[in-house]
PDB file of N, CA and C in Angstrom:
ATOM      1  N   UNK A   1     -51.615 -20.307  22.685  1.00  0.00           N
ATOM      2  CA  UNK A   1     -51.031 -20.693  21.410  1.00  0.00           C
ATOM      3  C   UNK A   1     -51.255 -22.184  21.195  1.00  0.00           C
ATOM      4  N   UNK A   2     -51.920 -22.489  20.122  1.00  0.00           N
ATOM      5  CA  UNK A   2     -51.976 -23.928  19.705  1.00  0.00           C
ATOM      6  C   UNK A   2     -50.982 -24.442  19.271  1.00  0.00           C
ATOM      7  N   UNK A   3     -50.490 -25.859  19.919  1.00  0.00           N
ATOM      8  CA  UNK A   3     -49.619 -26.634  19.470  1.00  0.00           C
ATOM      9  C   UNK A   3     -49.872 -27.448  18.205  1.00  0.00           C
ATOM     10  N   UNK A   4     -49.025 -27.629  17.077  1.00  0.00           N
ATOM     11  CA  UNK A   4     -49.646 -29.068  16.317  1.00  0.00           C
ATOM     12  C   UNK A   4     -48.574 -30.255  16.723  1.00  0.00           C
ATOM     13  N   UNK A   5     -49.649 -31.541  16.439  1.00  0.00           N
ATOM     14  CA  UNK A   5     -48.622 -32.570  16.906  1.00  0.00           C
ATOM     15  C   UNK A   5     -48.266 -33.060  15.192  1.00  0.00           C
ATOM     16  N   UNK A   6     -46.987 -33.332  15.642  1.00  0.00           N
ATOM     17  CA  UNK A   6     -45.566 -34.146  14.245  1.00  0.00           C
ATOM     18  C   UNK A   6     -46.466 -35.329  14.565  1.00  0.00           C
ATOM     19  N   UNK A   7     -46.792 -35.930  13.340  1.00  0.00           N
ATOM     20  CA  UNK A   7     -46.728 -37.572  12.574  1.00  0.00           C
ATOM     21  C   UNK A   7     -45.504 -38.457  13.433  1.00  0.00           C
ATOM     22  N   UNK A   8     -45.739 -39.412  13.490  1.00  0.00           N
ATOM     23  CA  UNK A   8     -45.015 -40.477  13.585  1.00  0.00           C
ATOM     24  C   UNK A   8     -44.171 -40.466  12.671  1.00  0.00           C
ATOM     25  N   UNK A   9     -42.730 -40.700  12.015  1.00  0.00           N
ATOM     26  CA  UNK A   9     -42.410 -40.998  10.666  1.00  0.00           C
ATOM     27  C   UNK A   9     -42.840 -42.506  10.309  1.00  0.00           C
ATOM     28  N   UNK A  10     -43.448 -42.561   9.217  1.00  0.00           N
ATOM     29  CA  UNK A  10     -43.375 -43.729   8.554  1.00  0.00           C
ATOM     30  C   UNK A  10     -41.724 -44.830   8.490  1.00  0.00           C
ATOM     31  N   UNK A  11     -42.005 -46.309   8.809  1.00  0.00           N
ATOM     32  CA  UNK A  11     -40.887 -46.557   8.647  1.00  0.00           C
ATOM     33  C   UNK A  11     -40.859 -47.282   7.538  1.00  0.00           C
ATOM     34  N   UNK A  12     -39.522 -47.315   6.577  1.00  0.00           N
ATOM     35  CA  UNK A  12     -39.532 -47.820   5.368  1.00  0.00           C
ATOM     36  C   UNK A  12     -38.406 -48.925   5.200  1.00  0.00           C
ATOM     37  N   UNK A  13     -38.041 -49.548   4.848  1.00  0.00           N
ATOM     38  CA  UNK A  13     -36.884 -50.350   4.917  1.00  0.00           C
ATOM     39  C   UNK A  13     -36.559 -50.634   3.082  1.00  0.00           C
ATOM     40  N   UNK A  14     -34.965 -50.254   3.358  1.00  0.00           N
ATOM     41  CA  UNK A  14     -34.465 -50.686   1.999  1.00  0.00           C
ATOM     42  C   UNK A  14     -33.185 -52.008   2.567  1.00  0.00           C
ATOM     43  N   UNK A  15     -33.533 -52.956   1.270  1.00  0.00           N
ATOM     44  CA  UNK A  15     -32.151 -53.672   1.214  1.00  0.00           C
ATOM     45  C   UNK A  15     -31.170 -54.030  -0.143  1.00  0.00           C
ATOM     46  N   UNK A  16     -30.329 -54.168  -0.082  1.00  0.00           N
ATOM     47  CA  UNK A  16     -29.164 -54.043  -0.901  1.00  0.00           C
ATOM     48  C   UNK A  16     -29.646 -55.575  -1.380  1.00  0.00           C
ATOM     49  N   UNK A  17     -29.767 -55.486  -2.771  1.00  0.00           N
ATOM     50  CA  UNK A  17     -30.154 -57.354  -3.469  1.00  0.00           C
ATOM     51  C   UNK A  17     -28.809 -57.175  -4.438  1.00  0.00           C
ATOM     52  N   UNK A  18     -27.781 -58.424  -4.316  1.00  0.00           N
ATOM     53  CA  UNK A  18     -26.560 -58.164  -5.005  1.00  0.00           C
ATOM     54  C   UNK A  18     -26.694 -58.501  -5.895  1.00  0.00           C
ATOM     55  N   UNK A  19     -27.531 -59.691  -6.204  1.00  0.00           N
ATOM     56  CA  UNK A  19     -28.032 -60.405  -7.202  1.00  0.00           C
ATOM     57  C   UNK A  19     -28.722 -59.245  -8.376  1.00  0.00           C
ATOM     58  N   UNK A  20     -29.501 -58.287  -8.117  1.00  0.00           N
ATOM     59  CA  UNK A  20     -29.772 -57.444  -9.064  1.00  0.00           C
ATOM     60  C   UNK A  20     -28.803 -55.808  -9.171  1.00  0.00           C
ATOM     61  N   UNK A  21     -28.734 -55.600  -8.203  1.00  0.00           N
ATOM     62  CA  UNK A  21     -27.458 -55.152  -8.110  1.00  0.00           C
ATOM     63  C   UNK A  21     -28.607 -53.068  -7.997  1.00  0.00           C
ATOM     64  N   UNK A  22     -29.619 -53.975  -7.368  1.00  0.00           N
ATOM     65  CA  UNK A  22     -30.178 -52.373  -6.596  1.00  0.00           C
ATOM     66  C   UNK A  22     -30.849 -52.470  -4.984  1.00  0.00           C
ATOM     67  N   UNK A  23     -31.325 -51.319  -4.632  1.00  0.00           N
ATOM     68  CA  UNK A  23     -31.952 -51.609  -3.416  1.00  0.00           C
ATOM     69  C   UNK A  23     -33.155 -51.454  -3.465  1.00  0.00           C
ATOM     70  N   UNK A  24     -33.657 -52.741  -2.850  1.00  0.00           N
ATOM     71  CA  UNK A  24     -35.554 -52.653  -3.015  1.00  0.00           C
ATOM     72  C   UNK A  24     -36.206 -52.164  -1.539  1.00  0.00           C
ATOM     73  N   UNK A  25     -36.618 -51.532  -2.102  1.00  0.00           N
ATOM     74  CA  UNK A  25     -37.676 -50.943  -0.902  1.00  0.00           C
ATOM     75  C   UNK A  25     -39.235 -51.352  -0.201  1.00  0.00           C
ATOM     76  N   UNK A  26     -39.498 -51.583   0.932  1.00  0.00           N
ATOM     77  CA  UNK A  26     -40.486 -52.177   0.967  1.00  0.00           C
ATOM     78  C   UNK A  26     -41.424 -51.582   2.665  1.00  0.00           C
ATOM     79  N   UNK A  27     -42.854 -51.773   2.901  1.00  0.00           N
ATOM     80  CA  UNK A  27     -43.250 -51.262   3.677  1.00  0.00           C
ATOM     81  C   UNK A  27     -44.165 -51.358   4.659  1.00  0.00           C
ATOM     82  N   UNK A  28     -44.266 -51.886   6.043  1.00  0.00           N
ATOM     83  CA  UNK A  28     -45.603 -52.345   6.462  1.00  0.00           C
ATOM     84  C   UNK A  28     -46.745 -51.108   6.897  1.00  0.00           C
ATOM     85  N   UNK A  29     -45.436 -49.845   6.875  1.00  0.00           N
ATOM     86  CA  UNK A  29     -46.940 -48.536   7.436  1.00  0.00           C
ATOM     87  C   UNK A  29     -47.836 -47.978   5.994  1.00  0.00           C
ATOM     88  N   UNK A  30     -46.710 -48.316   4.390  1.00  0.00           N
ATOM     89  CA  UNK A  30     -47.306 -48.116   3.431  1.00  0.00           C
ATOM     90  C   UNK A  30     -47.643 -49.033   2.584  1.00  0.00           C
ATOM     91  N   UNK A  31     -48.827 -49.488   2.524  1.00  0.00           N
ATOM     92  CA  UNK A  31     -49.490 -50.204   1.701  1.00  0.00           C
ATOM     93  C   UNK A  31     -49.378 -50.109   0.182  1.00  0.00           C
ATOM     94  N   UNK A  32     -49.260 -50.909  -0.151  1.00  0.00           N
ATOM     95  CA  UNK A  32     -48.436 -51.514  -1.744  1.00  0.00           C
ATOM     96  C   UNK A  32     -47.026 -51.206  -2.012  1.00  0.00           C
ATOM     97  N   UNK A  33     -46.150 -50.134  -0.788  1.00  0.00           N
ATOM     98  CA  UNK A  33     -45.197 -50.095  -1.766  1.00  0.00           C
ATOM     99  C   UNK A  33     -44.332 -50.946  -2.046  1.00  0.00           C
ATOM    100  N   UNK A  34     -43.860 -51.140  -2.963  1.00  0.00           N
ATOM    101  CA  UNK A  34     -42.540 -52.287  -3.758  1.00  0.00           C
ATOM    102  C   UNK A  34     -42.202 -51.065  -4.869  1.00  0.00           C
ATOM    103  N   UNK A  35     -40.584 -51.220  -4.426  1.00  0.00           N
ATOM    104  CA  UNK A  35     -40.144 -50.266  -5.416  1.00  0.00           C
ATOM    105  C   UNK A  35     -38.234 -50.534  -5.061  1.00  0.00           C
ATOM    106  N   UNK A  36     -37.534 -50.025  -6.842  1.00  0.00           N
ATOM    107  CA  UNK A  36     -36.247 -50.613  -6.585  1.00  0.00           C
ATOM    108  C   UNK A  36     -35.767 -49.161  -7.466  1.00  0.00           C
ATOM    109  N   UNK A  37     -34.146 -49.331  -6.748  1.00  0.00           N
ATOM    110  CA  UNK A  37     -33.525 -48.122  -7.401  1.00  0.00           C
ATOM    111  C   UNK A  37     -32.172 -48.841  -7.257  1.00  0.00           C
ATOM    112  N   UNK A  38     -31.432 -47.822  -8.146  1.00  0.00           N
ATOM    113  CA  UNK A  38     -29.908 -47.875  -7.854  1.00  0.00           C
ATOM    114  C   UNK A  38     -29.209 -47.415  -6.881  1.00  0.00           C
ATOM    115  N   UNK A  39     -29.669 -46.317  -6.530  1.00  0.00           N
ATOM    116  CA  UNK A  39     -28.973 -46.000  -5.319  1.00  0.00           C
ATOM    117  C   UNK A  39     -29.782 -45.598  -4.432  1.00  0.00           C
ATOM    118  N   UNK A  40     -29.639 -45.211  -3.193  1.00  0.00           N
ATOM    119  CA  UNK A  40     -30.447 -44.747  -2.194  1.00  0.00           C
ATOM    120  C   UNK A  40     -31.074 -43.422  -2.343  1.00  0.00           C
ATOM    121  N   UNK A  41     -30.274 -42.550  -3.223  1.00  0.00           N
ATOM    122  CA  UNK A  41     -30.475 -41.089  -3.303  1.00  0.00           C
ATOM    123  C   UNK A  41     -31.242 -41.567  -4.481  1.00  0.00           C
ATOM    124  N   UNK A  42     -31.606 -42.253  -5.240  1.00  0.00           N
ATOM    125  CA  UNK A  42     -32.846 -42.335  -6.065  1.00  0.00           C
ATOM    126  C   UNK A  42     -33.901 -43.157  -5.819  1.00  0.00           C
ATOM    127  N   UNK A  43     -34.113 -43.355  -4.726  1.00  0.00           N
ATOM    128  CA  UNK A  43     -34.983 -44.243  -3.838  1.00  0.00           C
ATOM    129  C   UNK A  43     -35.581 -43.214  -3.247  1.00  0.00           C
ATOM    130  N   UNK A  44     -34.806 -42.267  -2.677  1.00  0.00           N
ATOM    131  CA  UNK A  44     -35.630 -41.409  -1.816  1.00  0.00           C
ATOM    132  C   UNK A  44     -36.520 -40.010  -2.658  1.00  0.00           C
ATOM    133  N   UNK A  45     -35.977 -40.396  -3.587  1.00  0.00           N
ATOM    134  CA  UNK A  45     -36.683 -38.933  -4.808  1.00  0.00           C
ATOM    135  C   UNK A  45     -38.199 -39.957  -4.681  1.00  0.00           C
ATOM    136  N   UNK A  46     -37.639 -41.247  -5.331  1.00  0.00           N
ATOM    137  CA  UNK A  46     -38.936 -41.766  -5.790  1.00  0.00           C
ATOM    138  C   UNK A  46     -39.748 -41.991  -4.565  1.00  0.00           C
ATOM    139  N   UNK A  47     -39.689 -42.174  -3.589  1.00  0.00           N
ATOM    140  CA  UNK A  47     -40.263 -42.210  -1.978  1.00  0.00           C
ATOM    141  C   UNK A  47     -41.186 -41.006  -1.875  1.00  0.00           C
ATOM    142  N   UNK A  48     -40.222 -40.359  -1.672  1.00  0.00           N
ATOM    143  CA  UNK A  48     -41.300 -38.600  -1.807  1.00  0.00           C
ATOM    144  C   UNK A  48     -42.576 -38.094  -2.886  1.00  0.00           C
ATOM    145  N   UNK A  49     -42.637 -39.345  -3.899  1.00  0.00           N
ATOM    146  CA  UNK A  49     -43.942 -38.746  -4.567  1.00  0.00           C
ATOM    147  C   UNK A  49     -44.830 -40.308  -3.969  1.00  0.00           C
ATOM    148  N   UNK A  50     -43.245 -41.652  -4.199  1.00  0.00           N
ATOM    149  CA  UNK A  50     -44.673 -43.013  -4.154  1.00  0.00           C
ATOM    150  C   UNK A  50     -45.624 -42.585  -2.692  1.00  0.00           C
ATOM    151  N   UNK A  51     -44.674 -42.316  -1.447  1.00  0.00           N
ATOM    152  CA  UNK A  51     -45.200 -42.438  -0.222  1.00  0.00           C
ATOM    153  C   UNK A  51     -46.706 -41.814  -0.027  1.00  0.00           C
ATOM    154  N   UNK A  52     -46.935 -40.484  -0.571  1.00  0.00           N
ATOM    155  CA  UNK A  52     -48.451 -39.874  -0.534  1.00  0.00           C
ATOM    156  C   UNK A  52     -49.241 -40.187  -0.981  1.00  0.00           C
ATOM    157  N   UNK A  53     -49.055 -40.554  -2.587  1.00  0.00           N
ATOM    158  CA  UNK A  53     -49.482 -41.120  -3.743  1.00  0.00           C
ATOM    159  C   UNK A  53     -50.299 -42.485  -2.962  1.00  0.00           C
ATOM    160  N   UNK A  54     -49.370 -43.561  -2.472  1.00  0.00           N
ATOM    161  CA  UNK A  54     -50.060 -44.671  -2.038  1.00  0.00           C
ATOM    162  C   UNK A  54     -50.906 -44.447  -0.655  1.00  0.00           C
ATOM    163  N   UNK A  55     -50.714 -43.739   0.120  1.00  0.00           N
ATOM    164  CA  UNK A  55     -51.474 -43.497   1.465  1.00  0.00           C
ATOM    165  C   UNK A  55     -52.518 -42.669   1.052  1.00  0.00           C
ATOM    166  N   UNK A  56     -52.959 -42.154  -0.610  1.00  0.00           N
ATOM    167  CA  UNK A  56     -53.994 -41.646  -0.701  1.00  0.00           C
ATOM    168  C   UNK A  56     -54.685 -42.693  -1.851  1.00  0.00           C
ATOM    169  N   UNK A  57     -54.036 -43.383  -2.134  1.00  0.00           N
ATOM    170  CA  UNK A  57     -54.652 -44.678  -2.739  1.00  0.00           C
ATOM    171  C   UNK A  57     -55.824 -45.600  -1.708  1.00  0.00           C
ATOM    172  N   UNK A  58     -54.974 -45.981  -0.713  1.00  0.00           N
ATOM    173  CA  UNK A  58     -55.191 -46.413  -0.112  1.00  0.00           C
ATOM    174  C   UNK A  58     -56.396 -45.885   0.926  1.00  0.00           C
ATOM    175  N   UNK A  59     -56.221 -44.618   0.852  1.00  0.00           N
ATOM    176  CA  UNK A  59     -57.383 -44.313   2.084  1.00  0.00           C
ATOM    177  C   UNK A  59     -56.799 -43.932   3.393  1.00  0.00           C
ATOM    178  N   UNK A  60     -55.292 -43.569   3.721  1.00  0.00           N
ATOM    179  CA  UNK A  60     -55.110 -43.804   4.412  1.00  0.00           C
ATOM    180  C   UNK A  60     -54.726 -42.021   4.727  1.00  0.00           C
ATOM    181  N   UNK A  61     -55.386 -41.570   5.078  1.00  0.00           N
ATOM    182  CA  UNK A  61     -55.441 -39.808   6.472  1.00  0.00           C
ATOM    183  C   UNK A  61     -53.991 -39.322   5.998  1.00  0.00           C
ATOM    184  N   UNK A  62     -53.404 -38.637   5.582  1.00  0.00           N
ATOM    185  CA  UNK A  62     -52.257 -38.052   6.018  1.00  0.00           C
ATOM    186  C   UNK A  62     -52.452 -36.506   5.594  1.00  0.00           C
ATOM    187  N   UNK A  63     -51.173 -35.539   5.803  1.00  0.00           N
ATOM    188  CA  UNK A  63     -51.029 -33.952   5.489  1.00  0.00           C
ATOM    189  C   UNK A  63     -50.678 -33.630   4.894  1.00  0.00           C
ATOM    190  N   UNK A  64     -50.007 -32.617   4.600  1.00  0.00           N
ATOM    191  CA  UNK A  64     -49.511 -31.335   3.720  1.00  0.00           C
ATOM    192  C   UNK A  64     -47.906 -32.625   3.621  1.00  0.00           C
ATOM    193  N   UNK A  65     -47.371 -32.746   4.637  1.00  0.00           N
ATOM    194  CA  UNK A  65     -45.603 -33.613   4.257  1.00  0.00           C
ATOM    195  C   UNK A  65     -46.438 -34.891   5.549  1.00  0.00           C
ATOM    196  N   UNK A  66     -45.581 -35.602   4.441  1.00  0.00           N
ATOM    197  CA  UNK A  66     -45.689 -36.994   4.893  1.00  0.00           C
ATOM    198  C   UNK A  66     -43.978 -37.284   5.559  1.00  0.00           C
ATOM    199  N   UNK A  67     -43.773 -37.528   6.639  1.00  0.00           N
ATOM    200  CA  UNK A  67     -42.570 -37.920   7.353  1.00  0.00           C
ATOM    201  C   UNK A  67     -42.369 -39.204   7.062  1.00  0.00           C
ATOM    202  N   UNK A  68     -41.031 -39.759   6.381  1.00  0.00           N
ATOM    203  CA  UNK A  68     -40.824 -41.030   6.521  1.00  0.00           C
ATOM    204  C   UNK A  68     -39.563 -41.642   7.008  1.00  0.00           C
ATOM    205  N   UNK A  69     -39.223 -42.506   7.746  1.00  0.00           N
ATOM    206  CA  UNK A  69     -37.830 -43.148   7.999  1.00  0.00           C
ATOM    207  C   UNK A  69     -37.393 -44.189   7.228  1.00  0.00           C
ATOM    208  N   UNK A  70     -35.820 -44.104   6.642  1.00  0.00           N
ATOM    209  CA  UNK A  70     -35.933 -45.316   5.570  1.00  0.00           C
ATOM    210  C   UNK A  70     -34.741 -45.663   6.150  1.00  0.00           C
ATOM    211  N   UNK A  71     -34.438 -46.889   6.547  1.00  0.00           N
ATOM    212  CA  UNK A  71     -33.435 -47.515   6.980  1.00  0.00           C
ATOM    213  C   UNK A  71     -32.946 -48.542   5.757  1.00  0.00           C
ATOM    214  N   UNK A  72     -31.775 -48.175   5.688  1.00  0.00           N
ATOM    215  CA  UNK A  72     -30.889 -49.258   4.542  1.00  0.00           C
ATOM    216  C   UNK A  72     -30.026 -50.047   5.028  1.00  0.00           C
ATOM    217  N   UNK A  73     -30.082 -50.933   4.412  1.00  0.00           N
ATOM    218  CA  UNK A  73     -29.320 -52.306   4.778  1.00  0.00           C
ATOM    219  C   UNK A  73     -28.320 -53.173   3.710  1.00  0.00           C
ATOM    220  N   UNK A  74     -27.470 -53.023   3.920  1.00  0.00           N
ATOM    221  CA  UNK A  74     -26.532 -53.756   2.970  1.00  0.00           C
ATOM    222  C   UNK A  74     -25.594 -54.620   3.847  1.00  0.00           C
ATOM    223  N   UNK A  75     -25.425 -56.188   3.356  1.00  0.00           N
ATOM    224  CA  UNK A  75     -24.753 -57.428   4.069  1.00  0.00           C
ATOM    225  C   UNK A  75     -23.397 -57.280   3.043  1.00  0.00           C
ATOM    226  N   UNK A  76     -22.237 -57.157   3.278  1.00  0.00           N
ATOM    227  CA  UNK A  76     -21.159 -57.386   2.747  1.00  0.00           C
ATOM    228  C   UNK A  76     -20.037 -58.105   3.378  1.00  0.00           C
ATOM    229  N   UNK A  77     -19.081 -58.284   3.419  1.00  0.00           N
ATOM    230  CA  UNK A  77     -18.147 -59.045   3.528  1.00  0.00           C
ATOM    231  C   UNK A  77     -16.675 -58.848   3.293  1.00  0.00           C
ATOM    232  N   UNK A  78     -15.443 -58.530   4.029  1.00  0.00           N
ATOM    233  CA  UNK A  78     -14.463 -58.150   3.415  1.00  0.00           C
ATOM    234  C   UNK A  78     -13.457 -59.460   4.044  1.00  0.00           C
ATOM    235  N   UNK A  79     -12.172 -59.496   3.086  1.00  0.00           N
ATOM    236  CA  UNK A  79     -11.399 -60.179   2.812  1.00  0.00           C
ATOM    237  C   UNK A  79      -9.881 -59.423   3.515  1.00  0.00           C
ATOM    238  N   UNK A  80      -8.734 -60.431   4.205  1.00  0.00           N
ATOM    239  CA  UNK A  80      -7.930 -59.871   4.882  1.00  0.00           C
ATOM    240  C   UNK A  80      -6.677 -60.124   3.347  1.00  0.00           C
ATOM    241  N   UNK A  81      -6.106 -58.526   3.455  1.00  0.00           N
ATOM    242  CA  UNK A  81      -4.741 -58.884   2.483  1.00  0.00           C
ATOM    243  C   UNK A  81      -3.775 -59.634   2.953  1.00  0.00           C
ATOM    244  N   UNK A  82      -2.663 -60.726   2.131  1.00  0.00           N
ATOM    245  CA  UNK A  82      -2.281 -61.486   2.398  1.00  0.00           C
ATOM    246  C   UNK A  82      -0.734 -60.501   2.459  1.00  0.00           C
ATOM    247  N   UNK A  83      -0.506 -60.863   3.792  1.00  0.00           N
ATOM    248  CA  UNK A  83       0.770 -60.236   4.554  1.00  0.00           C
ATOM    249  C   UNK A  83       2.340 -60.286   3.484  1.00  0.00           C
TER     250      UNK A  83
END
């Protein structure tokens, strides 16, 4: 029985910009992407078409599903109530 081997997942990184008040996404395994959403769950819709889309722009080999990891990042800060 032939085995197939799983992809690596792609890793993707999102961060929380407060200043615009979405999370931008950005990528060193995918070439060109820059891309911003409001929330994460609309980051990842748009992920699932940009991610193939650009790795076949690009030239770059992939399959039938493209695996990706997207790590999010948001810096916040909380405040202690006054007793």
């Amino acid at each position: 029985m032939a085995t197939q081997r799983v992809a690596a997942p792609l890793f993707i990184r999102a961060e929380w910009d407060p200043d615009a008040k979405v999370w931008v996404c950005t990528s060193d395994d995918v070439p060109g992407l820059a891309t911003e959403a409001d929330t994460v769950e609309e980051l990842l819709v748009k992920l699932r078409v940009m991610v193939p889309e650009l790795l076949d722009a690009n030239g770059v080999p992939d399959g039938p599903d493209v695996p990706f990891e997207l790590m999010a990042r948001m810096v916040s800060s909380g405040r202690a109530l006054a007793g």
